[in-house]
C-alpha atoms as a PDB file:
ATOM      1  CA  UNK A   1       0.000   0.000   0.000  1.00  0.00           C
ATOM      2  CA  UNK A   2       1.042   3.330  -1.061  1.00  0.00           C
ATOM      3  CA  UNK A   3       1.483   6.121   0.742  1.00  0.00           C
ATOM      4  CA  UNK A   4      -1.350   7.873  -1.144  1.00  0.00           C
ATOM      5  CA  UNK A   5      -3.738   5.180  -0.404  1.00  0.00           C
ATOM      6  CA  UNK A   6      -3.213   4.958   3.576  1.00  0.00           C
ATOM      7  CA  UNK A   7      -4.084   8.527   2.981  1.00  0.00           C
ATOM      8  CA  UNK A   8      -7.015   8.285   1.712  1.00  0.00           C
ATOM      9  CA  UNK A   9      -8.124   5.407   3.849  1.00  0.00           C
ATOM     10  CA  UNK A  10      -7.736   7.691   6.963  1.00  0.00           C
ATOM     11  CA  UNK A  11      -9.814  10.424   5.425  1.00  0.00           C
ATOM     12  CA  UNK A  12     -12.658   8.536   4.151  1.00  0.00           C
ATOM     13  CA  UNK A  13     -14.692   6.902   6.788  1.00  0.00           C
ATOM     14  CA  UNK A  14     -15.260   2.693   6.516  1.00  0.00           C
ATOM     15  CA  UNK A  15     -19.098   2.630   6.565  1.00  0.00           C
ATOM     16  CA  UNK A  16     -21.190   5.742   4.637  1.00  0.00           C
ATOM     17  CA  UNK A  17     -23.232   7.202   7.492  1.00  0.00           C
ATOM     18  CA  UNK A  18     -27.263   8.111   6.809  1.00  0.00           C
ATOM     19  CA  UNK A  19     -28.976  11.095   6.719  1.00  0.00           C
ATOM     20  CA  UNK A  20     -31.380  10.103   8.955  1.00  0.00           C
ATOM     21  CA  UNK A  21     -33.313  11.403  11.392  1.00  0.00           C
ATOM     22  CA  UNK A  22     -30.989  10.988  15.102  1.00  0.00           C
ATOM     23  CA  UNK A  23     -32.657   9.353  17.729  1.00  0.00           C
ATOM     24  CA  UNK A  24     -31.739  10.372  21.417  1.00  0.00           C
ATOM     25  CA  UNK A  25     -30.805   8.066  24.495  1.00  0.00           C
ATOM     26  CA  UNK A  26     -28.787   4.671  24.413  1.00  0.00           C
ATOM     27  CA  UNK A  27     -30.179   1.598  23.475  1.00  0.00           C
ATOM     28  CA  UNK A  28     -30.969  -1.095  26.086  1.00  0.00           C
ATOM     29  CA  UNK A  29     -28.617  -3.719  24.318  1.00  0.00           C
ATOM     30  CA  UNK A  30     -25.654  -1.663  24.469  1.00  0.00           C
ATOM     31  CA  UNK A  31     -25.431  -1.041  28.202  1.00  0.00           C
ATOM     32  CA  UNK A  32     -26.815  -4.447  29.282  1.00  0.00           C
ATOM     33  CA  UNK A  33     -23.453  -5.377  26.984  1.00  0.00           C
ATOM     34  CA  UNK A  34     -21.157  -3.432  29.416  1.00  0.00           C
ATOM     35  CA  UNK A  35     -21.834  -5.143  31.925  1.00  0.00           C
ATOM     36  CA  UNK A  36     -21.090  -8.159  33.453  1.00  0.00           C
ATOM     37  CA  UNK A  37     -23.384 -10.492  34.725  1.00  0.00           C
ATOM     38  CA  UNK A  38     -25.421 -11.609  37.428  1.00  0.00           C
ATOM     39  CA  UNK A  39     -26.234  -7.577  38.798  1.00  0.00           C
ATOM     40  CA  UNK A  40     -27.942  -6.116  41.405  1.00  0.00           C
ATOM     41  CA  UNK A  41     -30.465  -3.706  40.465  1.00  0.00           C
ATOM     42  CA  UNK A  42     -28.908  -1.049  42.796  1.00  0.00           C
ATOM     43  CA  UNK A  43     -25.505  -1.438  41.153  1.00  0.00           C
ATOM     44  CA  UNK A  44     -26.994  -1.130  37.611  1.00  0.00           C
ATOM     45  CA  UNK A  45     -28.311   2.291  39.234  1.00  0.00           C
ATOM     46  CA  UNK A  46     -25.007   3.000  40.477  1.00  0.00           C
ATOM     47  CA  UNK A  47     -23.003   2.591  37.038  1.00  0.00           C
ATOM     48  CA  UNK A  48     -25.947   3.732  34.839  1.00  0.00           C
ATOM     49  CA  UNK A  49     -28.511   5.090  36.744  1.00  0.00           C
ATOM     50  CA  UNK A  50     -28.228   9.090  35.015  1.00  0.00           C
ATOM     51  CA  UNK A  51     -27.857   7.106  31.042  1.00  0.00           C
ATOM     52  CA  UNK A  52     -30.505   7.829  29.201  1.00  0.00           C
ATOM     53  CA  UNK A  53     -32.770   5.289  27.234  1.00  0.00           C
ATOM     54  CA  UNK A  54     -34.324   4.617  23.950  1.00  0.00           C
ATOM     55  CA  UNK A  55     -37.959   4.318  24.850  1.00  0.00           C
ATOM     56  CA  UNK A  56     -40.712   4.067  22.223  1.00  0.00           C
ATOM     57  CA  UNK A  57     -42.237   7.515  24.616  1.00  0.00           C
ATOM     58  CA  UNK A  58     -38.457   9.273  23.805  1.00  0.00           C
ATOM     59  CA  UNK A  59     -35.422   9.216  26.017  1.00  0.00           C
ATOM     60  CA  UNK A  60     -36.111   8.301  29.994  1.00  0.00           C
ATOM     61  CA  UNK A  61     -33.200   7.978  32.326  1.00  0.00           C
ATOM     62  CA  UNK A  62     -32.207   4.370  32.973  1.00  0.00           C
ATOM     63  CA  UNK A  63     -32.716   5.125  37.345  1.00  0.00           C
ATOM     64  CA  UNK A  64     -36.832   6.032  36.445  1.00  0.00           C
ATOM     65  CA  UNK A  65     -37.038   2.413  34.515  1.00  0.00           C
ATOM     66  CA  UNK A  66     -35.645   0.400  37.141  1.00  0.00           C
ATOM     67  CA  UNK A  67     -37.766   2.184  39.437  1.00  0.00           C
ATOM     68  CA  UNK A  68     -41.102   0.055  38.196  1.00  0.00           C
ATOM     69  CA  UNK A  69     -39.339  -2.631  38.026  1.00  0.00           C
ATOM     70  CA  UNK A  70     -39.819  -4.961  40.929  1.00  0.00           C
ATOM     71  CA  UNK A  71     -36.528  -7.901  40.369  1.00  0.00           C
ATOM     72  CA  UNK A  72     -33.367  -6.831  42.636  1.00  0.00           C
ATOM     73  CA  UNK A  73     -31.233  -9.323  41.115  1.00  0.00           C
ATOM     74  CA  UNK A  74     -30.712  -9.781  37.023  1.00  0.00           C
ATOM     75  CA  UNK A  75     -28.818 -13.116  36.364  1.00  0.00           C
ATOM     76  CA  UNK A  76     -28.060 -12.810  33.180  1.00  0.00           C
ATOM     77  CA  UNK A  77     -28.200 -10.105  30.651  1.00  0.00           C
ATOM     78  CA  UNK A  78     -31.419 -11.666  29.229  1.00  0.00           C
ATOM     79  CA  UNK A  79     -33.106 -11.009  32.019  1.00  0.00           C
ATOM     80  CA  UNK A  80     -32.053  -7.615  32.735  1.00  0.00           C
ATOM     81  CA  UNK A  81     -32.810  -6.586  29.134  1.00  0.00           C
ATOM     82  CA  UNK A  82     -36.719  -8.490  29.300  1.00  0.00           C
ATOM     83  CA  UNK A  83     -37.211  -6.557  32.690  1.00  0.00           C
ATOM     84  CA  UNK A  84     -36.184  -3.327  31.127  1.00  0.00           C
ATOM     85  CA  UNK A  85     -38.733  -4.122  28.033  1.00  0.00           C
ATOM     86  CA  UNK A  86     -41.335  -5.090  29.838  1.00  0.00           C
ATOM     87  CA  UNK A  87     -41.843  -1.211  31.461  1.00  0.00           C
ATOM     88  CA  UNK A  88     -40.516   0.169  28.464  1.00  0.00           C
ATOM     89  CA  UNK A  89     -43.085  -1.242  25.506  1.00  0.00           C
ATOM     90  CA  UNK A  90     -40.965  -2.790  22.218  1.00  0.00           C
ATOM     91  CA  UNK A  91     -42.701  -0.714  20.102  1.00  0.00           C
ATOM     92  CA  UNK A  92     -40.958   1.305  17.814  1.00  0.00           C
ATOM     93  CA  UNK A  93     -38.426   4.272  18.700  1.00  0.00           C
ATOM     94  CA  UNK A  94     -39.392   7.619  18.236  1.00  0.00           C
ATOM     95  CA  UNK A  95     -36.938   9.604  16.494  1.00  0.00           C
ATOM     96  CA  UNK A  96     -36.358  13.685  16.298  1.00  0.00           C
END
């Protein structure tokens, strides 16, 4: 590879990016992934309590979720993400 391609490798970026509308807030998968599992609902809070959450209603802080939900213990990240679902809908995301 020439110097004139790793060049234009760095400039251009791998994967062509949409113009679509943004949506706000984190998805569920993504911080159930950074994680590690079994959890306690309190130190979910602690880590992630102020992230806010894809919800088909629009963005809703992560700590306000796991307040309706009743489980203090999430064994695996299945569970954790079925909990969150459950008070959340799995309807469609609203975007801007």
């Amino acid at each position: 590879m020439s110097d004139e391609e790793a060049d234009d490798a760095e400039e251009a970026p791998a994967v062509q990016l949409g113009d679509g509308r943004a949506v706000e807030g984190a998805p569920i998968a993504r911080v159930a992934a950074r994680l590690a599992w079994p959890q306690t609902k309190s130190d979910v809070r602690d880590r992630f309590g102020d992230t806010e959450i894809r919800t088909p209603q629009g963005p809703e802080s992560l700590s306000a979720i796991l307040d309706s939900i009743d489980d203090t213990y999430f064994d695996r990240r299945q569970t954790f993400v079925a909990a969150v679902r459950d008070v959340i809908g799995r309807e469609p995301v609203a975007t801007e």
